[in-house]
C-alpha atoms as a PDB file:
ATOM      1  CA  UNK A   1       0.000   0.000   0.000  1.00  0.00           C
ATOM      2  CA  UNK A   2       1.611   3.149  -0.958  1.00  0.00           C
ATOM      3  CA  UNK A   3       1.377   6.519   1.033  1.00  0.00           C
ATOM      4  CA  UNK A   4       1.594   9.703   0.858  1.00  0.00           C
ATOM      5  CA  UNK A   5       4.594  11.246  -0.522  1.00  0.00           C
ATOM      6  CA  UNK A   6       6.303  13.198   3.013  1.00  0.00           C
ATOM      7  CA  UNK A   7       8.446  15.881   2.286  1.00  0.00           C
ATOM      8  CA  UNK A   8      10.675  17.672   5.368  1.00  0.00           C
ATOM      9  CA  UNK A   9      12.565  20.841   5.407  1.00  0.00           C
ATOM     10  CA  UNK A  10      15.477  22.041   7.409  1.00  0.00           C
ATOM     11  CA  UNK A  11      16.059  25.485   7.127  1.00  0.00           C
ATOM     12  CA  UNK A  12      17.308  27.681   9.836  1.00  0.00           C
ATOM     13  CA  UNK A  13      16.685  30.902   8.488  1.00  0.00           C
ATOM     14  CA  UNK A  14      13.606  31.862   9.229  1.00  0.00           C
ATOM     15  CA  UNK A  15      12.898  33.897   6.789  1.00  0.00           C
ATOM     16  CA  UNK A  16      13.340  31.822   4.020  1.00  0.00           C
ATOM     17  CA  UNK A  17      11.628  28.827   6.638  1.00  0.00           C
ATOM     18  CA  UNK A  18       8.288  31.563   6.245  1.00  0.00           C
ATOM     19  CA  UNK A  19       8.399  30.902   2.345  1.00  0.00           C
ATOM     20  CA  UNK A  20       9.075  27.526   1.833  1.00  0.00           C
ATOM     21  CA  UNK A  21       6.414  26.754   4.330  1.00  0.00           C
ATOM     22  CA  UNK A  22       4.139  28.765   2.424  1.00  0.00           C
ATOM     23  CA  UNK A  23       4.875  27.229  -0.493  1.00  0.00           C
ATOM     24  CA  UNK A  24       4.780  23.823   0.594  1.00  0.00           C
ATOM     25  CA  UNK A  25       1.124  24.495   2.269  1.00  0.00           C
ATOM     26  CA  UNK A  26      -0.108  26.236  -0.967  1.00  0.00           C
ATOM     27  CA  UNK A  27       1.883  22.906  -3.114  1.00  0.00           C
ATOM     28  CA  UNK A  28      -0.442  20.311  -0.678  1.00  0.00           C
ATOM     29  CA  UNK A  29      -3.385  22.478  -1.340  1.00  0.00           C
ATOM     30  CA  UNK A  30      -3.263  22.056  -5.262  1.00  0.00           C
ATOM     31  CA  UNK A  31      -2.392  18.922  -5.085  1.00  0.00           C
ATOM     32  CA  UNK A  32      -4.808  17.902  -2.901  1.00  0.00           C
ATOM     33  CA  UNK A  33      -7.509  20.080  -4.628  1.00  0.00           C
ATOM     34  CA  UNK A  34      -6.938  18.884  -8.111  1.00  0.00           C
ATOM     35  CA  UNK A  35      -6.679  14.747  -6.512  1.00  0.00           C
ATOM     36  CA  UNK A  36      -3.756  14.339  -8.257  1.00  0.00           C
ATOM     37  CA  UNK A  37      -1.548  13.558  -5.188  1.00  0.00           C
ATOM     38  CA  UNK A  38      -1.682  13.611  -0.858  1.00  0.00           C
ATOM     39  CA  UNK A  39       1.126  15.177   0.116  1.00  0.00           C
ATOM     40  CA  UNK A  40       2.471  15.953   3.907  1.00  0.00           C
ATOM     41  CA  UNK A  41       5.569  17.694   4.877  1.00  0.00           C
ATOM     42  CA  UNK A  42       6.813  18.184   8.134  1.00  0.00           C
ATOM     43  CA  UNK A  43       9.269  21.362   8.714  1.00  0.00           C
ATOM     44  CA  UNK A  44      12.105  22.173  11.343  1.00  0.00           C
ATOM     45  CA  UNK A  45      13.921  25.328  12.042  1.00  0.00           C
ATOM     46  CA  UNK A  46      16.914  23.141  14.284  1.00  0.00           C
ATOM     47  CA  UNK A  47      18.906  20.545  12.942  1.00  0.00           C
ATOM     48  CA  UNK A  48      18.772  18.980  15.968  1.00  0.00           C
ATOM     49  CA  UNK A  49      14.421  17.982  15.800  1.00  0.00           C
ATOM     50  CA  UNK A  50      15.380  16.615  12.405  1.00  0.00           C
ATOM     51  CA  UNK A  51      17.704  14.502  13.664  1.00  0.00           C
ATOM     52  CA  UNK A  52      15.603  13.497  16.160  1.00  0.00           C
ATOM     53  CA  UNK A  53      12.789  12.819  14.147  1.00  0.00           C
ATOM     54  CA  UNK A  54      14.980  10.493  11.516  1.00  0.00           C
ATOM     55  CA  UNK A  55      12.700   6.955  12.145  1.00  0.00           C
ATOM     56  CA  UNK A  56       9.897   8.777  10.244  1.00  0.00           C
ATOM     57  CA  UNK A  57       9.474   8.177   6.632  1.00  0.00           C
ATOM     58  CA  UNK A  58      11.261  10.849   4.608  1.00  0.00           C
ATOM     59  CA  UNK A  59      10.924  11.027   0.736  1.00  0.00           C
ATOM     60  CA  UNK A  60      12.000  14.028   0.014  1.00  0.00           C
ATOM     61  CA  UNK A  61      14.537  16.088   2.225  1.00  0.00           C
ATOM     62  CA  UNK A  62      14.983  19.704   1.334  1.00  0.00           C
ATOM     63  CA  UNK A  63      17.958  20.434   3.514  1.00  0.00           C
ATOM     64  CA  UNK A  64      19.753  24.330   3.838  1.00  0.00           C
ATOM     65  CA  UNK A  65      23.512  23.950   2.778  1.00  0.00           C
ATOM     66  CA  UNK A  66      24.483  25.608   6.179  1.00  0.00           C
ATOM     67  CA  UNK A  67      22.656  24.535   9.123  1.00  0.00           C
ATOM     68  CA  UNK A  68      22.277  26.097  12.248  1.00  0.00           C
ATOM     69  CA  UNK A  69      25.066  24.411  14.069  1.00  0.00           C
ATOM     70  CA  UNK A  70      27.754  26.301  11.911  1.00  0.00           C
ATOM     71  CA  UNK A  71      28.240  22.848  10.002  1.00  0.00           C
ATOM     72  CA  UNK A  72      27.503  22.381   6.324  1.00  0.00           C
ATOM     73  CA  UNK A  73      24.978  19.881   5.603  1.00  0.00           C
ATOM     74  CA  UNK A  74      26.716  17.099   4.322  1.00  0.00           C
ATOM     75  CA  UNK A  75      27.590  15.199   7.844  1.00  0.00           C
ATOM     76  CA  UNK A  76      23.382  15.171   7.726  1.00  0.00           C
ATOM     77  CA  UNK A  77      23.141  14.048   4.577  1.00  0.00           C
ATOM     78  CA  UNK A  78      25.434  11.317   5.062  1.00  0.00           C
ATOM     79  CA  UNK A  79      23.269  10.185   8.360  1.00  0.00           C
ATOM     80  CA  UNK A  80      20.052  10.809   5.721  1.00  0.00           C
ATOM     81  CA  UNK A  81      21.337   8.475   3.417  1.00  0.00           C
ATOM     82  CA  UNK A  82      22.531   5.354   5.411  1.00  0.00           C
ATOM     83  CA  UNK A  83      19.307   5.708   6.786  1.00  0.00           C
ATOM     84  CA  UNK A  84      17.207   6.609   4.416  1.00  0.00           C
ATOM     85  CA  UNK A  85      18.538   5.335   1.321  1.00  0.00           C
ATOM     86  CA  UNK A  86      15.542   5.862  -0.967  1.00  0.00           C
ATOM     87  CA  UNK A  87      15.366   9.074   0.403  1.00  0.00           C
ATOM     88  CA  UNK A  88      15.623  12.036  -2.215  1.00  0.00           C
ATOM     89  CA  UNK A  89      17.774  15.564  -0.650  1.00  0.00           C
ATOM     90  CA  UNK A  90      17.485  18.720  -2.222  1.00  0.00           C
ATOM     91  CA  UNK A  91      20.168  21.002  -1.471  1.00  0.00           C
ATOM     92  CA  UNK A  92      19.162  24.808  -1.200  1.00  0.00           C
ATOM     93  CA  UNK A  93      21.462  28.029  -0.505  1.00  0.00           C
ATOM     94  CA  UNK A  94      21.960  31.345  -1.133  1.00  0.00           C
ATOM     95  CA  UNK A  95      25.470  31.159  -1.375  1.00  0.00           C
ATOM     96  CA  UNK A  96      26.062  30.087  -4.780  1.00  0.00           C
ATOM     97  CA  UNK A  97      30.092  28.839  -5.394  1.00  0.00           C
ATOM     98  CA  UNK A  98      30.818  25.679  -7.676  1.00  0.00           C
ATOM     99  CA  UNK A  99      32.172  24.096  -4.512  1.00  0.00           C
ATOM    100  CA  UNK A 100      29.020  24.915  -2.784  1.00  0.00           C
ATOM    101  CA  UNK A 101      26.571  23.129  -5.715  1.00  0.00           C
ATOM    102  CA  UNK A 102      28.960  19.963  -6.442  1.00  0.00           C
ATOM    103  CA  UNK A 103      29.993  18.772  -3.125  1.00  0.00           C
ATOM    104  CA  UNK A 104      26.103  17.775  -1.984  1.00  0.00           C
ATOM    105  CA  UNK A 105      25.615  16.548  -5.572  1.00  0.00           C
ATOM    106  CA  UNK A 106      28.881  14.256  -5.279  1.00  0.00           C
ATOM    107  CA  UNK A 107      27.835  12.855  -1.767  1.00  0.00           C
ATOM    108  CA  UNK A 108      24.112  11.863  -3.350  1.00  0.00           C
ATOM    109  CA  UNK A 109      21.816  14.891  -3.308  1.00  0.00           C
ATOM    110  CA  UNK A 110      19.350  14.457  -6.012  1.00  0.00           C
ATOM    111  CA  UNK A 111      19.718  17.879  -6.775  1.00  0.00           C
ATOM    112  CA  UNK A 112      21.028  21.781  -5.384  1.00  0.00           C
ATOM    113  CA  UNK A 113      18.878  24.885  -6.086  1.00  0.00           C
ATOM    114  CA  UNK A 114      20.012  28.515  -5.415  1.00  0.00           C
ATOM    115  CA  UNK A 115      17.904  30.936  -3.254  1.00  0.00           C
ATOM    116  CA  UNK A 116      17.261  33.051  -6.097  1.00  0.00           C
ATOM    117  CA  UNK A 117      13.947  35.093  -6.706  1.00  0.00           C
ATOM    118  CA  UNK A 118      12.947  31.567  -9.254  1.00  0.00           C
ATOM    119  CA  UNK A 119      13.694  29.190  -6.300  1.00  0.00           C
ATOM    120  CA  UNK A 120      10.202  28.307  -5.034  1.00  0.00           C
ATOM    121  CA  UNK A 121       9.224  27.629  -8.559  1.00  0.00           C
ATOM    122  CA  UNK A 122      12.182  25.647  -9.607  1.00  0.00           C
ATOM    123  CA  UNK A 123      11.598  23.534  -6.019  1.00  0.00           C
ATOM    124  CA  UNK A 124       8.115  23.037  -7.080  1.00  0.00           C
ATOM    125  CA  UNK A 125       9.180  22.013 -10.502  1.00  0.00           C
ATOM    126  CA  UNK A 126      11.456  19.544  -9.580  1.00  0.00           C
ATOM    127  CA  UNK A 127       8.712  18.184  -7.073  1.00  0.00           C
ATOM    128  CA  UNK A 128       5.722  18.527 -10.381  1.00  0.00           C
ATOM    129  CA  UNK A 129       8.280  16.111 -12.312  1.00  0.00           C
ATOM    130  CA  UNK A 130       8.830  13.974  -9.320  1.00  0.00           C
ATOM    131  CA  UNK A 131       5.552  13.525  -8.656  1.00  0.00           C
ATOM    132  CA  UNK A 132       4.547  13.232 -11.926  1.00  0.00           C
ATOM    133  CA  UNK A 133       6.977  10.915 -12.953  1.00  0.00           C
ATOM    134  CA  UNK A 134       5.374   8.594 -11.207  1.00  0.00           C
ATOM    135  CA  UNK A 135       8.119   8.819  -8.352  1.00  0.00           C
ATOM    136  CA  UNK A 136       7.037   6.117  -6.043  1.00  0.00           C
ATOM    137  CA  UNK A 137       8.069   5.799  -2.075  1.00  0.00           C
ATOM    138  CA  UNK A 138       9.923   2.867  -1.240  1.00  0.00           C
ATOM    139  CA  UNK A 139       9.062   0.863   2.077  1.00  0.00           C
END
């Protein structure tokens, strides 16, 4: 029996943890309204609930490149994926430096999107062909 799709987000800044909330919320919503797909995502501000909160289901993981404890998030990611292997990571930041895009891609994010003024629509994009793809959770 498949389930929902469950999406989390790390982001520390709250700011850009306002947006991608609202986002996300208004994503479900469509979804939802149009029956195409359930969707539920589950948000944290502190790396520290995510990591406490790593037995749940995760499909998708969007995950801020620097995380709240001063650390870059590829020590998480690495946890994330022995884990979690089916899990997909998306890699967002608003610093934007080749070392800062390839590094999560070379460790096994899926993919890394830039905090520019497009970013909530290129997230949702990549979600649409996700989801549309016929991207199915793994038990």
């Amino acid at each position: 029996m498949s389930t929902s799709p469950h999406i989390v987000l790390l982001d520390s800044d709250r700011f850009y943890h306002a947006i991608l909330r609202a986002m996300l919320t208004r994503y479900q919503d469509e979804l939802s309204s149009y029956h195409v797909q359930d969707l539920r995502f589950t948000s944290f501000l502190h790396t520290l609930d995510l990591e406490h909160n790593m037995h749940q289901k995760m499909d998708f993981v969007i995950l801020n490149y620097f995380l709240d404890d001063g650390k870059t998030c590829q020590p998480l990611m690495r946890n994330l994926l022995s884990q979690q292997p089916n899990c997909k990571i998306i890699v967002i930041s608003g610093h934007m430096s080749l070392r800062t895009a390839i590094s999560p891609i070379l460790m096994g994010a899926d993919d890394f999107i830039l905090k520019d003024n497009h970013f909530t629509n290129n997230l949702q994009t990549y979600l649409d062909v996700q989801l549309k793809s016929g991207y199915q959770n793994a038990s």
